[in-house]
Protein backbone atom coordinates (compact mmCIF):
# COMPACT_ATOMS: atom_id res chain seq x y z
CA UNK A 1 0.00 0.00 0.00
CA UNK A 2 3.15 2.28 0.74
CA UNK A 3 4.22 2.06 -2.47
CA UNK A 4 1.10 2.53 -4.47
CA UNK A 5 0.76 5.78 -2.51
CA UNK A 6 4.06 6.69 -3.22
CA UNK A 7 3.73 6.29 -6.66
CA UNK A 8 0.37 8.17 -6.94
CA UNK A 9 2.61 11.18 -5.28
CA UNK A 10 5.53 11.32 -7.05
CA UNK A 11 2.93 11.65 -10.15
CA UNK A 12 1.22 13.98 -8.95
CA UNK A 13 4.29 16.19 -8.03
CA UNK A 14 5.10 15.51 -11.55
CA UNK A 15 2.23 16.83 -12.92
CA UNK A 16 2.52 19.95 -11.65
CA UNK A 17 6.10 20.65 -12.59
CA UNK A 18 4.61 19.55 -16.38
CA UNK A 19 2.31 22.71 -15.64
CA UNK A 20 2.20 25.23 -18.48
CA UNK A 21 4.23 28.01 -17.55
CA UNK A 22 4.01 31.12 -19.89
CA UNK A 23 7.17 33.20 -20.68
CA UNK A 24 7.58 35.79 -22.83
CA UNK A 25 8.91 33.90 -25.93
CA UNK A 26 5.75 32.30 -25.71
CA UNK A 27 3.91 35.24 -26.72
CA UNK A 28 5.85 37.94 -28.34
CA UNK A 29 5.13 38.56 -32.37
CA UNK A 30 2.58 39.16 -34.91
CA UNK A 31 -0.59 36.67 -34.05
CA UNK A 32 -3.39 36.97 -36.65
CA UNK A 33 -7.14 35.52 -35.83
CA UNK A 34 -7.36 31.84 -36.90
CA UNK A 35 -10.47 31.28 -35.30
CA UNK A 36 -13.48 32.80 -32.63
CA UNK A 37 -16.60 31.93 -30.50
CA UNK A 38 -17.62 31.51 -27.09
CA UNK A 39 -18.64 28.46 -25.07
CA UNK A 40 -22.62 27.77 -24.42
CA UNK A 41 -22.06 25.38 -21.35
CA UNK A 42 -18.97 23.07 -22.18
CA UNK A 43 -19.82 23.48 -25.78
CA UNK A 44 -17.32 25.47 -28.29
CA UNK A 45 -19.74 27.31 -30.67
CA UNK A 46 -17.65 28.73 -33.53
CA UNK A 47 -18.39 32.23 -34.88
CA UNK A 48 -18.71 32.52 -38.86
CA UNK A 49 -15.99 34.87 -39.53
CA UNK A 50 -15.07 36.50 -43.47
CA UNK A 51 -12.13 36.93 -44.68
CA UNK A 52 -11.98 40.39 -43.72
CA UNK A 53 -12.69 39.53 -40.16
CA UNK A 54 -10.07 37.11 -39.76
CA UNK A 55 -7.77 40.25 -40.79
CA UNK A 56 -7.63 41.01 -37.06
CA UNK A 57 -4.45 40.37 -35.35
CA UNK A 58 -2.39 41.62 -32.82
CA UNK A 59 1.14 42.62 -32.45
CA UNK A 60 2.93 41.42 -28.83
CA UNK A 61 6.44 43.28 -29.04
CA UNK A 62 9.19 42.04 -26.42
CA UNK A 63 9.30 46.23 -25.18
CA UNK A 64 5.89 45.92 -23.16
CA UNK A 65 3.95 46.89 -25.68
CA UNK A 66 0.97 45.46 -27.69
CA UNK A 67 -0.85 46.70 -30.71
CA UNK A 68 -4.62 45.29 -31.08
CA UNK A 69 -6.04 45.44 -35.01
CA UNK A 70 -9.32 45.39 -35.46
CA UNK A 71 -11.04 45.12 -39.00
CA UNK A 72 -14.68 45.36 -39.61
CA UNK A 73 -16.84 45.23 -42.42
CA UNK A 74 -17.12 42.08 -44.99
CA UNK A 75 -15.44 41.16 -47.52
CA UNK A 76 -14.81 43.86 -50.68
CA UNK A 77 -15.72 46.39 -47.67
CA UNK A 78 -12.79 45.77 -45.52
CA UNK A 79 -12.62 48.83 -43.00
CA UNK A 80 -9.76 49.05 -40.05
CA UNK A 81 -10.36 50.65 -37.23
CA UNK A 82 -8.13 52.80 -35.23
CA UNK A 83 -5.24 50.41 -33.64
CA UNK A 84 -5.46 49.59 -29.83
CA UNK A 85 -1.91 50.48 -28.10
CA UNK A 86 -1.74 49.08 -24.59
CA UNK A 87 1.21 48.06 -22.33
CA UNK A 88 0.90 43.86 -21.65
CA UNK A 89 2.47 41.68 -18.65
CA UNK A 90 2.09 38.16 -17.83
CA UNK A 91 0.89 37.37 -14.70
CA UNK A 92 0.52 33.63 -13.76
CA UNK A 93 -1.07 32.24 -17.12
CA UNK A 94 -2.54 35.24 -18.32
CA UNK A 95 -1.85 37.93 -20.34
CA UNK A 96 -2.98 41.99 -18.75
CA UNK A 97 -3.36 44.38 -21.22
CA UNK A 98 -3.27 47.75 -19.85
CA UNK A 99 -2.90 51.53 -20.05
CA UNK A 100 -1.59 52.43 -16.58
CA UNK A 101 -1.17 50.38 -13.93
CA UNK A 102 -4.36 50.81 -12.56
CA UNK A 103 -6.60 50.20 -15.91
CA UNK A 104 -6.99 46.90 -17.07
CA UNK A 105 -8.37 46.92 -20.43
CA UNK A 106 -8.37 43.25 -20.80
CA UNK A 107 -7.33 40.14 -19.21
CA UNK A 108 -6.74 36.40 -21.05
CA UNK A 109 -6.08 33.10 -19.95
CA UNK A 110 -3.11 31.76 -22.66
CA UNK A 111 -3.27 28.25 -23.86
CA UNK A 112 -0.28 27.55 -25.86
CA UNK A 113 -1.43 24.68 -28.36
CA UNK A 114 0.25 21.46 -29.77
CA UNK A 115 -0.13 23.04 -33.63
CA UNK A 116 1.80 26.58 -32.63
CA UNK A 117 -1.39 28.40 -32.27
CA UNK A 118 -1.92 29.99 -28.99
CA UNK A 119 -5.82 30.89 -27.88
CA UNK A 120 -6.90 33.86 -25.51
CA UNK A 121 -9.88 32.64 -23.64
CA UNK A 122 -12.18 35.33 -21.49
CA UNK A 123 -10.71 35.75 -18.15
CA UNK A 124 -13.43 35.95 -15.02
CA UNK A 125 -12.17 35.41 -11.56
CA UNK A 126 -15.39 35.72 -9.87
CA UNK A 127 -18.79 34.99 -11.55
CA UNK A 128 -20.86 38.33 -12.22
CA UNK A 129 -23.83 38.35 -10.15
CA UNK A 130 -27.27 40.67 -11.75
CA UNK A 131 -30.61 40.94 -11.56
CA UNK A 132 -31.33 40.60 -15.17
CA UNK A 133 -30.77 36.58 -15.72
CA UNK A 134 -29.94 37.43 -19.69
CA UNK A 135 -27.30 39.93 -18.53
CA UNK A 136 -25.62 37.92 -16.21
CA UNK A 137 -25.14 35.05 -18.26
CA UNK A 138 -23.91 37.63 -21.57
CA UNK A 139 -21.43 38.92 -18.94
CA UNK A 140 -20.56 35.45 -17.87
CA UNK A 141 -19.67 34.24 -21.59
CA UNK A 142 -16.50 32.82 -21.75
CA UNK A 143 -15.10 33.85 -25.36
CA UNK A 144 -12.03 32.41 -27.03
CA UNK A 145 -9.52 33.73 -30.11
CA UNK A 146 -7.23 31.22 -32.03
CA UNK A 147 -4.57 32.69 -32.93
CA UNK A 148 -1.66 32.13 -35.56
CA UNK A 149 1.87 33.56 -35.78
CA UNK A 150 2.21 35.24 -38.85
């Protein structure tokens, strides 16, 4: 019995030194949208995204800074928007973006993926509590980006 229990700790130590831990390598260059949605339960629901949407990208540079892209409009009517300069920091698995250190302006968890992708998923430490069931569960969505070095 000693040793069974042994062995069940010594994997489980294991595991967590196998833990993804982000650095900044990880994350730094020129990611463009692969693919969005959100998940309805445990369920990944894709959005439909044009060609012109999937023009989005972001720029992670190794001085602090990011650079967010946003294009709207479909395709043959392909209209950026103005770019989204922020300062970004890893903290834990996540990635802040930020203006000062006080403002958040968004907050992802960062999965780094077997194919080279890496996906941003929502980030929500505690549940949002309203009123308004439809609210609360809009605010609750947990959205995810695939995205692609470039």
């Amino acid at each position: 019995m000693r040793i069974v229990f042994s062995s069940v700790l010594v994997l489980m130590c294991a595991s967590f030194g196998f833990a993804q831990k982000l650095k900044k390598e990880d994350v730094v260059g020129f990611w463009k949208l692969k693919e969005s949605g959100f998940y309805e339960g445990k369920k990944k629901e894709k959005k439909d995204f044009d060609n012109c949407l999937l023009m989005r990208n972001y720029t992670i540079r190794e001085d602090g800074f990011a650079i967010y892209n946003r294009i709207e409009g479909s395709v043959g009517n392909c209209i950026p928007t103005e770019p989204s300069l922020s300062f970004w920091k890893i903290v834990d698995n996540r990635i802040q973006f930020y203006i000062n250190k006080d403002t958040i302006i968004d907050e992802v968890e960062v999965t780094l993926n077997s194919d080279k992708t890496i996906t941003f998923t929502s980030y929500i430490p505690q549940p949002i509590k309203d009123k308004d069931p439809n609210l609360e569960k809009m605010l609750n969505t947990i959205y995810y980006d695939v995205l692609e070095a470039y």
